[in-house]
Protein backbone atom coordinates (compact mmCIF):
# COMPACT_ATOMS: atom_id res chain seq x y z
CA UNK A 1 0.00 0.00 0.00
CA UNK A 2 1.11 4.08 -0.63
CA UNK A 3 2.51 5.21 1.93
CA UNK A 4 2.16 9.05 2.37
CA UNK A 5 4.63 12.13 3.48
CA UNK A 6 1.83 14.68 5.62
CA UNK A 7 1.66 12.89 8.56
CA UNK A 8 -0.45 15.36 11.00
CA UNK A 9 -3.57 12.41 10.82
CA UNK A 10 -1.02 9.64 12.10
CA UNK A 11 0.65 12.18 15.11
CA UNK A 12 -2.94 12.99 16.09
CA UNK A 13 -3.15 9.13 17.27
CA UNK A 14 0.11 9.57 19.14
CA UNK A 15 -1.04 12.76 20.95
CA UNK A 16 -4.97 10.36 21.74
CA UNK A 17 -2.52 7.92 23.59
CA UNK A 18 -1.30 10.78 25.55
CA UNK A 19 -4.85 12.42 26.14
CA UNK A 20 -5.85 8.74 27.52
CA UNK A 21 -2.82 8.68 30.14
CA UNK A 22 -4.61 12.02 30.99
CA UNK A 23 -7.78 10.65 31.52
CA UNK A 24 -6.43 7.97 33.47
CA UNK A 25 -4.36 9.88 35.93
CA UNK A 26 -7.76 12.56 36.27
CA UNK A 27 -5.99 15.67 35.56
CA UNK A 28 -8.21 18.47 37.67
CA UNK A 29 -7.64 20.59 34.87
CA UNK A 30 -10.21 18.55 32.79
CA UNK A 31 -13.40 20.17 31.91
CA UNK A 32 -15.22 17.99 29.66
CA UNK A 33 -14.67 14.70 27.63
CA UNK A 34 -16.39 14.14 24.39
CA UNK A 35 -16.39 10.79 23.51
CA UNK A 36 -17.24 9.97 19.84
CA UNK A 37 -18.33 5.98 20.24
CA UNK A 38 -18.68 3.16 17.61
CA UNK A 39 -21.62 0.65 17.65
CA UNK A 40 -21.01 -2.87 19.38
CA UNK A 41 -19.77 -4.23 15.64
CA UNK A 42 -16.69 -2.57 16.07
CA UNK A 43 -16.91 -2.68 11.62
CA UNK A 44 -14.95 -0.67 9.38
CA UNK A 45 -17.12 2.05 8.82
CA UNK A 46 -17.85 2.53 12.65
CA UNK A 47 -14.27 2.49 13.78
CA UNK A 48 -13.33 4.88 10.55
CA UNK A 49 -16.01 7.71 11.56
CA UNK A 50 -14.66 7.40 15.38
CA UNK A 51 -11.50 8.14 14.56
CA UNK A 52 -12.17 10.76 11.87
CA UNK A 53 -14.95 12.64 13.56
CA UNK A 54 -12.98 12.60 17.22
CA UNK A 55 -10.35 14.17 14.99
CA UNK A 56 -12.32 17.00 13.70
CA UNK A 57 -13.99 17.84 16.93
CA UNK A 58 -10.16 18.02 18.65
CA UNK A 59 -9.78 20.67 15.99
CA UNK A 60 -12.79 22.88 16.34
CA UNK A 61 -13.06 22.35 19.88
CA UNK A 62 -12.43 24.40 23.12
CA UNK A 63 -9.06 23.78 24.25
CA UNK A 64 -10.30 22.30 27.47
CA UNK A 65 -12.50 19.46 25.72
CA UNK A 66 -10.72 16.16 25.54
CA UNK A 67 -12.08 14.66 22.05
CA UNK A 68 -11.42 10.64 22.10
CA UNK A 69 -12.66 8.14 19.35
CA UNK A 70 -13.45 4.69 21.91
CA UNK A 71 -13.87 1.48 20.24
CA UNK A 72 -17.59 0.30 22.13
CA UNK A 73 -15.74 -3.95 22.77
CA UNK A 74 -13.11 -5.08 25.00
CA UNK A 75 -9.88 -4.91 24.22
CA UNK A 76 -9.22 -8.47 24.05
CA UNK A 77 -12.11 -9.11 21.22
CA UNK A 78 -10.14 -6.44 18.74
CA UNK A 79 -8.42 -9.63 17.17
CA UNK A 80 -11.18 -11.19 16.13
CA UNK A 81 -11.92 -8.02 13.66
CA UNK A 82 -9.39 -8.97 10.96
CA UNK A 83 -10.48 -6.43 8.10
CA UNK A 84 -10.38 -3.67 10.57
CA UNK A 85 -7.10 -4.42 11.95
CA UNK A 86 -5.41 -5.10 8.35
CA UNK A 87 -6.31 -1.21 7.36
CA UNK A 88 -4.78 0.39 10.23
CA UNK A 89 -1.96 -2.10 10.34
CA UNK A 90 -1.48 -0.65 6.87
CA UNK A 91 -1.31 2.70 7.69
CA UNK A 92 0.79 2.13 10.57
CA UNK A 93 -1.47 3.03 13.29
CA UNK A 94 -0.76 0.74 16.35
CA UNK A 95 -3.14 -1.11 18.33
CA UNK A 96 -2.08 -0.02 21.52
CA UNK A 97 -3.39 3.91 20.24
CA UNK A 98 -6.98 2.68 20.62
CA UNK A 99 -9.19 3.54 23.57
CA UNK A 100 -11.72 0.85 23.72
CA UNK A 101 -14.48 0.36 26.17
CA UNK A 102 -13.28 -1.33 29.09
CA UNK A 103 -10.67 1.35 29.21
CA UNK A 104 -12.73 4.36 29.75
CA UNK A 105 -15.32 4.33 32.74
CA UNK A 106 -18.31 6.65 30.71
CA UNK A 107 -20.65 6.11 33.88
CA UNK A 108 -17.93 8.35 36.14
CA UNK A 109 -17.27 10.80 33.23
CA UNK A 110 -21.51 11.02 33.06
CA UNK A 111 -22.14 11.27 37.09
CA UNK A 112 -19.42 14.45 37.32
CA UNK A 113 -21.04 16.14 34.53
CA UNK A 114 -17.79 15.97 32.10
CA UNK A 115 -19.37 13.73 29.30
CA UNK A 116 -20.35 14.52 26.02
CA UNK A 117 -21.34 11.60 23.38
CA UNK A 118 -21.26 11.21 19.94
CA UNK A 119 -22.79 8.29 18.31
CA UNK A 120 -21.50 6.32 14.97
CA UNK A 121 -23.45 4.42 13.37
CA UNK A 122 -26.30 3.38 15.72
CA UNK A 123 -29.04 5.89 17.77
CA UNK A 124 -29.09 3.52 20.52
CA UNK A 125 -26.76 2.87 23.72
CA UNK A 126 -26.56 -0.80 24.65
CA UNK A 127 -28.80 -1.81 27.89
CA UNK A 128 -25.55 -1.12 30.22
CA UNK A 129 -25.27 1.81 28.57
CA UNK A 130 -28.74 3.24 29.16
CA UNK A 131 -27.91 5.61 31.90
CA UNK A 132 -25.63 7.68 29.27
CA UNK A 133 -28.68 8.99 26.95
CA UNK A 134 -28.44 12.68 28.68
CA UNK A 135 -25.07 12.64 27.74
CA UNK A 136 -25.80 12.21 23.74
CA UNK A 137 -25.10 15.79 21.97
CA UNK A 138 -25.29 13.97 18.62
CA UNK A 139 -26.03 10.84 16.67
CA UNK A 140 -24.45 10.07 13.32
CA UNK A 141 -26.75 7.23 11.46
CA UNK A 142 -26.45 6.71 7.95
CA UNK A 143 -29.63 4.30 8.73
CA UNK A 144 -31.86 7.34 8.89
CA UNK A 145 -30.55 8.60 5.88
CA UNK A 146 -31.00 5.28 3.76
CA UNK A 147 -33.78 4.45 1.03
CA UNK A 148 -35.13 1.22 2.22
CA UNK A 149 -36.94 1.03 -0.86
CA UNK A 150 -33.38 0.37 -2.54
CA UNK A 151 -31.74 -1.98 -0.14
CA UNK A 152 -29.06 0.69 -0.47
CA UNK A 153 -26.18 0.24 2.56
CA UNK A 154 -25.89 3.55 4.66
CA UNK A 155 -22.68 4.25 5.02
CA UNK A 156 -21.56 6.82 7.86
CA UNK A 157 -18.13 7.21 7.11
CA UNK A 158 -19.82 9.45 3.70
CA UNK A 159 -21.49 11.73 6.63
CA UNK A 160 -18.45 12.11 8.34
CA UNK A 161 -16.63 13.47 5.19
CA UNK A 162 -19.35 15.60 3.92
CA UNK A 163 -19.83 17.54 7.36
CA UNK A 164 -15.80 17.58 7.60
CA UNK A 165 -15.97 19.33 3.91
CA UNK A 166 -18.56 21.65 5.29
CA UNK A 167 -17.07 22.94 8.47
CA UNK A 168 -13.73 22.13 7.91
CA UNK A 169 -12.11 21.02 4.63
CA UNK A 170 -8.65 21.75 5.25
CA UNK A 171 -8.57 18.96 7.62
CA UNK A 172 -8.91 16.32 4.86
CA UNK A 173 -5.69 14.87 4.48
CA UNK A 174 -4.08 12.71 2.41
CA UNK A 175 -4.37 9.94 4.97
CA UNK A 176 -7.60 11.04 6.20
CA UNK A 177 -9.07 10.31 2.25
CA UNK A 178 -7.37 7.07 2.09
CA UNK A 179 -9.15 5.97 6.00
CA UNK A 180 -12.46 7.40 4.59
CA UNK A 181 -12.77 6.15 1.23
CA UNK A 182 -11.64 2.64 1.82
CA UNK A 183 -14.29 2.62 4.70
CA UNK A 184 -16.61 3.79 2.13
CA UNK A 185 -16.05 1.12 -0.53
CA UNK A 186 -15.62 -1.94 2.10
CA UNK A 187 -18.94 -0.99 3.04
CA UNK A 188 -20.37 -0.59 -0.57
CA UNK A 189 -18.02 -3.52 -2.37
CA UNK A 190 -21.01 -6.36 -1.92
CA UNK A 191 -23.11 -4.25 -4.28
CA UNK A 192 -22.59 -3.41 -7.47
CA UNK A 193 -21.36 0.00 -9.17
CA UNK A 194 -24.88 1.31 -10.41
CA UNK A 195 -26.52 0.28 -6.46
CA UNK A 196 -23.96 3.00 -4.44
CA UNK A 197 -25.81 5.75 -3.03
CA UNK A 198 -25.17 9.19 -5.06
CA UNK A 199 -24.08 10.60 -1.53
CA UNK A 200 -21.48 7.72 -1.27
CA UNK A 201 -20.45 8.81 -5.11
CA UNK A 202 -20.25 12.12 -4.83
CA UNK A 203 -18.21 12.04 -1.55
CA UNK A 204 -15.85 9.62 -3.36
CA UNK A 205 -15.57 11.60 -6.56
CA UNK A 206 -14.46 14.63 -4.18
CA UNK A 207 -12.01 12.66 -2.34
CA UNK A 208 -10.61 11.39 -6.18
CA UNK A 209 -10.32 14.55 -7.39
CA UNK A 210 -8.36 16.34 -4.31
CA UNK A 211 -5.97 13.41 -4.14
CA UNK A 212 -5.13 12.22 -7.35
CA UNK A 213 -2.75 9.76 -6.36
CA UNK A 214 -5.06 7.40 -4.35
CA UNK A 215 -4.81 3.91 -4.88
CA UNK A 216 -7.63 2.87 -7.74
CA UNK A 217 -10.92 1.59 -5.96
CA UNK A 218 -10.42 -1.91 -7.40
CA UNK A 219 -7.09 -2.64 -5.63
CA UNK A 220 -8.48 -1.09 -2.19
CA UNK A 221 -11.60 -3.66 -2.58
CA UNK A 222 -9.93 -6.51 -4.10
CA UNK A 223 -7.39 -6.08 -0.67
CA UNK A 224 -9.86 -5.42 1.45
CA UNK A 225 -12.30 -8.63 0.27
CA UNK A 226 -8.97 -10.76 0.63
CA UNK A 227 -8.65 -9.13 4.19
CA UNK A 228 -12.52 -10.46 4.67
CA UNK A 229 -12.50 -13.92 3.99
CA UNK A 230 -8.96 -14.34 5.87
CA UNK A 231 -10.04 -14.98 9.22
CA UNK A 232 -7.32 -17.29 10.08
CA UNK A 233 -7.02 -18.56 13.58
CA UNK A 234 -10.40 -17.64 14.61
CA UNK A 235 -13.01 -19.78 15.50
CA UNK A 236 -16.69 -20.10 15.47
CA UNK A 237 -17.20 -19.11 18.15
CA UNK A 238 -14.89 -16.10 17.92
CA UNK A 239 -16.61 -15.10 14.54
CA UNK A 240 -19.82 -15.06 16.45
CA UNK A 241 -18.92 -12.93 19.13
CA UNK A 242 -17.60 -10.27 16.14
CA UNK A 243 -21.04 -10.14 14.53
CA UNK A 244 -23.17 -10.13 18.06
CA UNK A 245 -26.13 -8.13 18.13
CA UNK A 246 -28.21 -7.58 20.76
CA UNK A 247 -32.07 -6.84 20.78
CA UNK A 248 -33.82 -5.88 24.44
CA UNK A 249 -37.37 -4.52 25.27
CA UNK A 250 -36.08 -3.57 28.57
CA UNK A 251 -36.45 -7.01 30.52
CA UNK A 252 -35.30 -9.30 28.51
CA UNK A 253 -32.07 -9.36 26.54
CA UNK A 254 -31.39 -11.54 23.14
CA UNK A 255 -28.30 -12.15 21.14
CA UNK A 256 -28.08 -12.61 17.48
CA UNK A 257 -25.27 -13.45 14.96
CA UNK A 258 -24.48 -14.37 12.03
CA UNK A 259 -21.50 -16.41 10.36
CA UNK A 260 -21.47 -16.04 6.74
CA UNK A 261 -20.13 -19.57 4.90
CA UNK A 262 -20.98 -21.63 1.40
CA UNK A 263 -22.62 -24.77 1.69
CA UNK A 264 -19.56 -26.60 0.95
CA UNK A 265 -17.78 -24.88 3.96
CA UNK A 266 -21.72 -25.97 6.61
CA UNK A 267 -20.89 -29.48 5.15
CA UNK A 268 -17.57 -29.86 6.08
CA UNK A 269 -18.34 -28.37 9.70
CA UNK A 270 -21.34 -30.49 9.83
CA UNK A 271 -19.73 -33.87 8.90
CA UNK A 272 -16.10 -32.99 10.59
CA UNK A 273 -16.28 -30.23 13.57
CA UNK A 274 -18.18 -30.86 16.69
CA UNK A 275 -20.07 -27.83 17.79
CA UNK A 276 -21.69 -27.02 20.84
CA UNK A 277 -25.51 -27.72 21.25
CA UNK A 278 -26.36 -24.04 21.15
CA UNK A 279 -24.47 -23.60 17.64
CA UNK A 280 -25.29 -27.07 16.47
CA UNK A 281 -29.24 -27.09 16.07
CA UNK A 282 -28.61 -24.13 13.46
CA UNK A 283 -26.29 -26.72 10.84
């Protein structure tokens, strides 16, 4: 992959790791924290918009508002989220600059009155999560935006660039247009050309046009659909826990995934792998 000169987008990760150790040791001086927070599938396109949109607001916020993208799973799931990981792994942006959700305590932020949330990709807080509703300022979901009449997928990562372009657009970088347009065609690469939104288009076009030199969109999706199907050393079980959903009327609480395989791949497991009783009915 191109590897590019301006490197402010990359040295704003170093300076989040530092902002963390902040947060940690509970620096008096800070007034609020505005947390911009993924949905629970931890995809692409959620983690993309985190990180870019955290960005922006660091850059056309007060000085004493601490903006931090936070990945909404555990650390220790990350691995299991292999297309994710490949793109920053390309871009050389370490693991270990991530703030994910067992690393930040939201509920202490919320009770002392410093929180501020932004939401990607989802208008709903998980059931634990419930409490932190009067601490939403915004809610970024493409789902809103989509015509369900087309099957069309939202894509939020094309909201992120096109409010970035209105407010700001001297913060699109060179990296920041490679982040945001590979989220944008991971999330559209399923469907054909003439099916992507004219939003999604349009914000691509843009991005095309004030970077010339960006990769062509059929190496970033024939990488990134490699990148999918690669899921080497994790499990079932593993897989399952990366696409967990989780639907609640406000007493009771069900899961939901989904693992994607061919028929030849259900016979194999069928015939050869013993699965537990929960995962087994479903063959």
């Amino acid at each position: 992959m191109k590897c590019f000169g301006d490197l402010t987008f990359f040295h704003h990760f170093h300076s989040l790791q530092l902002s963390s150790n902040l947060l940690q040791n509970r620096s008096k001086r800070l007034e609020k924290v505005h947390v911009v927070l993924g949905n629970k599938s931890c995809d692409l396109d959620s983690l993309i918009s985190a990180l870019a949109y955290a960005y922006f607001l660091d850059k056309v916020s007060p000085p004493d508002v601490l903006c931090l993208p936070v990945l909404n799973i555990p650390r220790r799931d990350f691995s299991y989220f292999t297309e994710t990981k490949f793109i920053l792994e390309e871009l050389n942006i370490p693991e270990t600059f991530h703030i994910f959700r067992d690393e930040i305590n939201l509920h202490q932020l919320n009770a002392e009155g410093k929180l501020s949330l932004t939401l990607v990709n989802s208008n709903m807080l998980t059931s634990e999560d419930k409490s932190l509703e009067s601490a939403v300022v915004k809610v970024i979901n493409p789902d809103e935006q989509c015509d369900r009449s087309l099957e069309l997928q939202a894509c939020s990562s094309s909201l992120v660039v096109k409010e970035i372009l209105q407010k700001a657009p001297e913060l699109i970088t060179q990296q920041l247009a490679y982040l945001l347009r590979g989220s944008i065609l991971f999330k559209c690469m399923s469907l054909e050309a003439d099916r992507i939104t004219e939003q999604q288009e349009k914000v691509l076009s843009i991005l095309e046009e004030k970077f010339p030199d960006l990769p062509p969109r059929e190496e970033i999706v024939s990488v990134l659909q490699e990148t999918q199907v690669n899921a080497q050393g994790v499990n079932i079980e593993e897989l399952m826990l990366k696409d967990l959903k989780e639907i609640s009327d406000g007493e009771i609480k069900v899961a939901i995934s989904t693992v994607y395989m061919t028929l030849e791949v259900r016979g194999y497991l069928k015939q050869h792998v013993k699965q537990p009783d929960c995962i087994q009915r479903w063959f």
